[in-house]
C-alpha atoms as a PDB file:
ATOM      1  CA  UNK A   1    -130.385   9.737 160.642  1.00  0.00           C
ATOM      2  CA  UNK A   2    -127.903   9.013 158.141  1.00  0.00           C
ATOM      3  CA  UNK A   3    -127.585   9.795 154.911  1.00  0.00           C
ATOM      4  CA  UNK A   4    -128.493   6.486 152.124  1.00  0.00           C
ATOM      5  CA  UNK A   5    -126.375   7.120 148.827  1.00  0.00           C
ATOM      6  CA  UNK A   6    -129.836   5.269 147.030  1.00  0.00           C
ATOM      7  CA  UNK A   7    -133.221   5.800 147.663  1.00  0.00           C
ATOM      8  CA  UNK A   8    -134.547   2.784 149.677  1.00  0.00           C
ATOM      9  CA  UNK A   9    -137.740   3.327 147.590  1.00  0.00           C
ATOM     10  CA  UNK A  10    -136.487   2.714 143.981  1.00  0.00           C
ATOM     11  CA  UNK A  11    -133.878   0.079 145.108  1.00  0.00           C
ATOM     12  CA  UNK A  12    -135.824  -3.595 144.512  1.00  0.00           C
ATOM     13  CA  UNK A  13    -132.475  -5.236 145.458  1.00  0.00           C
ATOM     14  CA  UNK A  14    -131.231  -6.831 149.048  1.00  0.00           C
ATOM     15  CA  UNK A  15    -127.611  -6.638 148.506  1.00  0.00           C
ATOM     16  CA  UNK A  16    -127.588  -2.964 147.214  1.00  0.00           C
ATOM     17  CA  UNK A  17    -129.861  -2.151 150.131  1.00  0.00           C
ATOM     18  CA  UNK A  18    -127.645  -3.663 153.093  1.00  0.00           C
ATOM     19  CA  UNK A  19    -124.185  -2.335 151.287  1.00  0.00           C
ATOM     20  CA  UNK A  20    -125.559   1.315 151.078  1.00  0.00           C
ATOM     21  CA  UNK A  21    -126.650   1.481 154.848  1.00  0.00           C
ATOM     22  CA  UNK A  22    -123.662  -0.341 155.586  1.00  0.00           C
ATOM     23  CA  UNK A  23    -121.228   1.913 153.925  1.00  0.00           C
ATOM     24  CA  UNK A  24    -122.437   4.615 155.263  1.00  0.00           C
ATOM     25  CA  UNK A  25    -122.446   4.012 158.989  1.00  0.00           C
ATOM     26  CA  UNK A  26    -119.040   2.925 158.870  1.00  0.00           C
ATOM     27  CA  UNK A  27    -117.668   5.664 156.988  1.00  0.00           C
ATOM     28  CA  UNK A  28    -118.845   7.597 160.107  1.00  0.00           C
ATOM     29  CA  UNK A  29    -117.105   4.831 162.507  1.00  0.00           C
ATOM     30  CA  UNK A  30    -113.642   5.825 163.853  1.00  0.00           C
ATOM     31  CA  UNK A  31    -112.580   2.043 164.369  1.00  0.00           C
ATOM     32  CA  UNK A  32    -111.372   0.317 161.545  1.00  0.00           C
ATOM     33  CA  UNK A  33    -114.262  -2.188 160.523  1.00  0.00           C
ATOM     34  CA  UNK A  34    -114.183  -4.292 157.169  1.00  0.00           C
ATOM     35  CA  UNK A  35    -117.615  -4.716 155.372  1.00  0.00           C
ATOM     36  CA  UNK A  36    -117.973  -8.146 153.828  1.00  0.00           C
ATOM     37  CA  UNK A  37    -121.413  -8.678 152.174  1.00  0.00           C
ATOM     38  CA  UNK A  38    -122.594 -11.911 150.356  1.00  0.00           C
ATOM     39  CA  UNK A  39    -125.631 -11.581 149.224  1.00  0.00           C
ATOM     40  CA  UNK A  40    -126.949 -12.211 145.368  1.00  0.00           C
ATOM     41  CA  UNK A  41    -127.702  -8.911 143.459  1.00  0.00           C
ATOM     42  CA  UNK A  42    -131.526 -10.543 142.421  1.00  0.00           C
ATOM     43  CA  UNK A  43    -132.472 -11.019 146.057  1.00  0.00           C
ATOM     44  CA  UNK A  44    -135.318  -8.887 146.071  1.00  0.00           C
ATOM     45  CA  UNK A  45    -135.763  -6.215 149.774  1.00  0.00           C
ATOM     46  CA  UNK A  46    -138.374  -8.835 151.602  1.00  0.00           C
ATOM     47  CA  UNK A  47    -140.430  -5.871 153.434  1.00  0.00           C
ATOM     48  CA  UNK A  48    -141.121  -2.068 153.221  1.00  0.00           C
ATOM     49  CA  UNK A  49    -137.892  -0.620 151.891  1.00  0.00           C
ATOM     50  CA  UNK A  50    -138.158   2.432 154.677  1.00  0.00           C
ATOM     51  CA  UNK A  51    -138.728  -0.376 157.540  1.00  0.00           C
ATOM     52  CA  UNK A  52    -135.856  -2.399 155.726  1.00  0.00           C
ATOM     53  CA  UNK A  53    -134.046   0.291 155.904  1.00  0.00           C
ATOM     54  CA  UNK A  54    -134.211   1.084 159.982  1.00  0.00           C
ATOM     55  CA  UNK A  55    -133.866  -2.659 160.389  1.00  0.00           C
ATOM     56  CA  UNK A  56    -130.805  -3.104 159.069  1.00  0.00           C
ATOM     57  CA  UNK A  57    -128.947   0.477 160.415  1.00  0.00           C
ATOM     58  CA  UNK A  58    -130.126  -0.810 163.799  1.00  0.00           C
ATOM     59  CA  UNK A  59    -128.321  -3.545 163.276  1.00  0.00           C
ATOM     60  CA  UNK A  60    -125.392  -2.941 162.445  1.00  0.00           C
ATOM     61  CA  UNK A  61    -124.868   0.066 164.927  1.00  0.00           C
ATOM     62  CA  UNK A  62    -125.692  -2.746 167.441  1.00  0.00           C
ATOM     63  CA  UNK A  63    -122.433  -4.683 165.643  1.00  0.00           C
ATOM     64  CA  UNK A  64    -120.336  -1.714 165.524  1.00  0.00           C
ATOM     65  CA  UNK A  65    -120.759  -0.875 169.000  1.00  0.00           C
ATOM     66  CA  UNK A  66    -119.554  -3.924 170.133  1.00  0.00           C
ATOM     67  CA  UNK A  67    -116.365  -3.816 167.969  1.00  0.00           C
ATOM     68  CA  UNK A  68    -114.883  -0.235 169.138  1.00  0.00           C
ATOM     69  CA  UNK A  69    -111.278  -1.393 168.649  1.00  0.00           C
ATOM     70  CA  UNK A  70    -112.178  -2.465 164.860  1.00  0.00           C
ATOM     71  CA  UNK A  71    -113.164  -5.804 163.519  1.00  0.00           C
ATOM     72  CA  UNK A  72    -115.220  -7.571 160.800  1.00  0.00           C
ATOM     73  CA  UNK A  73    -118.657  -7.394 159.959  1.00  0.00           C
ATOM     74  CA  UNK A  74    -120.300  -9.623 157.453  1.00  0.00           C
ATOM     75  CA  UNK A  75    -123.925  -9.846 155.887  1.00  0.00           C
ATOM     76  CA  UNK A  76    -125.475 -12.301 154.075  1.00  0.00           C
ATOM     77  CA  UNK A  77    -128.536 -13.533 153.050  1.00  0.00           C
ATOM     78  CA  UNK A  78    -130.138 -16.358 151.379  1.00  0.00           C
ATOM     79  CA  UNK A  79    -133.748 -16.976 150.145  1.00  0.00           C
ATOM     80  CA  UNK A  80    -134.655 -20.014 152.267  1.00  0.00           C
ATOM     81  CA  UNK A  81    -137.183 -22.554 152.584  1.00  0.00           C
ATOM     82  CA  UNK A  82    -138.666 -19.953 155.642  1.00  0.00           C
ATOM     83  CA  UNK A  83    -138.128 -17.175 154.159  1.00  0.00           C
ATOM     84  CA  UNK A  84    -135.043 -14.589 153.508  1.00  0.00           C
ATOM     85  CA  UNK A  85    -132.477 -14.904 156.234  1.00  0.00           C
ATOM     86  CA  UNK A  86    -130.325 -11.979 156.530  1.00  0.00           C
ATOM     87  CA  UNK A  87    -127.557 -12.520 159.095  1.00  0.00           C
ATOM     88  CA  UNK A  88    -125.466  -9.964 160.280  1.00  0.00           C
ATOM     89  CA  UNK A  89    -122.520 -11.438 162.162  1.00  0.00           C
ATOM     90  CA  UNK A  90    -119.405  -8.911 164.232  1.00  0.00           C
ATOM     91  CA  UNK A  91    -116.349 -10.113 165.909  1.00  0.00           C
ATOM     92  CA  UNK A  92    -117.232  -8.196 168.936  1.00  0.00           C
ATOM     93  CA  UNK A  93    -118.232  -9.904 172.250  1.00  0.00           C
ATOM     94  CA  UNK A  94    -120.107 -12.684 172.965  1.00  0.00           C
ATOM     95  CA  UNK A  95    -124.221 -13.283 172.750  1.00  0.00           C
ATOM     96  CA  UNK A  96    -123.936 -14.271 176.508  1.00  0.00           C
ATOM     97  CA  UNK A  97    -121.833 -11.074 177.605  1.00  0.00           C
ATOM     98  CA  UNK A  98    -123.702  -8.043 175.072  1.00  0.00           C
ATOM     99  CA  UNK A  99    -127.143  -6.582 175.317  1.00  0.00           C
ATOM    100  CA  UNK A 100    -128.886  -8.006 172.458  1.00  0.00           C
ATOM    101  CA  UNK A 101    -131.971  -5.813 171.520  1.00  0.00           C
ATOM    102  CA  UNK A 102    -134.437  -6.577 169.293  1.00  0.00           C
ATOM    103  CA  UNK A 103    -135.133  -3.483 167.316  1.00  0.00           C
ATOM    104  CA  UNK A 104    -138.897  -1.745 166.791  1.00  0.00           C
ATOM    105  CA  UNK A 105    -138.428  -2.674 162.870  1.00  0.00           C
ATOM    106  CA  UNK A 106    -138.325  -6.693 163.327  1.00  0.00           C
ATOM    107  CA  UNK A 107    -141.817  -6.646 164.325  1.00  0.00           C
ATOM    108  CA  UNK A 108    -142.769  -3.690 161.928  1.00  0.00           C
ATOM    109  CA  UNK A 109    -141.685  -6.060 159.248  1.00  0.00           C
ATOM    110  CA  UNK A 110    -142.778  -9.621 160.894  1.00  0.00           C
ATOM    111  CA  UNK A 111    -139.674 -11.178 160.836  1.00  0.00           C
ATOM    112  CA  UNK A 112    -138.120 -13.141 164.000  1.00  0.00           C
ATOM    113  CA  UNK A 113    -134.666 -12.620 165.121  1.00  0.00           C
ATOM    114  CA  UNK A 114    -131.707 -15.421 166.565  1.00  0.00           C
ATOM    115  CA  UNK A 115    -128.240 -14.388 168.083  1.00  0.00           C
ATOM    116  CA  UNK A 116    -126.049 -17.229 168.412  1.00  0.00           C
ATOM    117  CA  UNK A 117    -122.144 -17.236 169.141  1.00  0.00           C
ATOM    118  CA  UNK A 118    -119.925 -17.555 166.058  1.00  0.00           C
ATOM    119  CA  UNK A 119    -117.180 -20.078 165.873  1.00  0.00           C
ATOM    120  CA  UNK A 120    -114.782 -17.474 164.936  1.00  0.00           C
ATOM    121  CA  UNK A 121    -115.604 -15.637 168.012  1.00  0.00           C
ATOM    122  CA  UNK A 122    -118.406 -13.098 167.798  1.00  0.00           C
ATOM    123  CA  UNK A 123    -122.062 -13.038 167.440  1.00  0.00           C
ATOM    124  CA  UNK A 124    -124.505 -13.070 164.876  1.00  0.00           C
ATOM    125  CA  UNK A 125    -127.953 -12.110 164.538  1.00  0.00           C
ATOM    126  CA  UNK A 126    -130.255 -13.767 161.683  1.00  0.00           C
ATOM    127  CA  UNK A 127    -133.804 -12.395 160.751  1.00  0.00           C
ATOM    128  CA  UNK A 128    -135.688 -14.223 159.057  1.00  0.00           C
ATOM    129  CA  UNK A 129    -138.535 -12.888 157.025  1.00  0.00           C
ATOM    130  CA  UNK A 130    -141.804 -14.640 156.426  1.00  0.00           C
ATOM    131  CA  UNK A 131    -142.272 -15.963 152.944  1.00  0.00           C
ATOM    132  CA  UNK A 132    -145.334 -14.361 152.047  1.00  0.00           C
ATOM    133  CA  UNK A 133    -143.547 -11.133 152.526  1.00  0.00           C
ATOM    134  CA  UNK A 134    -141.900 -11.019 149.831  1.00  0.00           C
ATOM    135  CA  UNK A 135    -145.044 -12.145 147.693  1.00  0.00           C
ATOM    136  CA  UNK A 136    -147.225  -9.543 149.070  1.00  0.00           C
ATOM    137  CA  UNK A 137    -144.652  -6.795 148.167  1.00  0.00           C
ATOM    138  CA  UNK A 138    -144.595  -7.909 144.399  1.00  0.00           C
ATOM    139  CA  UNK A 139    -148.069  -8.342 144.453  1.00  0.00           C
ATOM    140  CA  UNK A 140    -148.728  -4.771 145.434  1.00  0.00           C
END
């Protein structure tokens, strides 16, 4: 398990979330990946920080493995009219020619998952979380 530079339970935001897991597994990556993230600092974590948390490093190992010469990984998000879409998107293979798992976490949290090619070349992944997520979480 790696090592978070925050703890997932005292961080309320998205964007600090996603760049802290994200930093961390590719400081342990050998191929030269950039990190782009674009995602507003208010977007609040839409689930369980912990589950958040496995989500997203499951993720994005998925996207590094498929970029083992190097590439480009970006994450955003946006608070949508179905909920918070977080989309992780590589430069590595195509949906068609990758194993695309869903990971344990997207049904821990109750989100749904789409790949889908990106122009640029690439895939992306989007999971979208359920509106009342987020309510119930700032309810509690």
């Amino acid at each position: 398990m790696s090592h978070l530079w925050i703890d997932p339970n005292r961080c309320e935001s998205l964007a600090i979330l996603v760049e802290s897991v994200a930093s961390v597994l590719l400081t342990q990556n050998s191929a030269p990946i950039c990190l782009e993230v674009d995602i507003a600092s208010s977007l609040k974590l839409p689930a369980n920080p912990n589950q958040t948390v496995d989500l997203i490093r499951t993720m994005v190992m998925q996207a590094v493995a498929e970029m083992q010469q190097g590439g480009e990984l970006t994450i955003t998000a946006v608070d949508g009219p179905n909920g918070i879409e977080l989309e992780i998107a590589d430069t590595g293979r195509a949906v068609e020619l990758r194993e695309t798992r869903i990971p344990f976490a997207v049904a821990a949290v109750g989100a749904r998952i789409r790949w889908q090619n990106c122009p640029q070349g690439g895939a992306a992944a989007t999971i979208v979380f359920r509106p009342q997520q987020g309510a119930a979480r700032i309810a509690a």
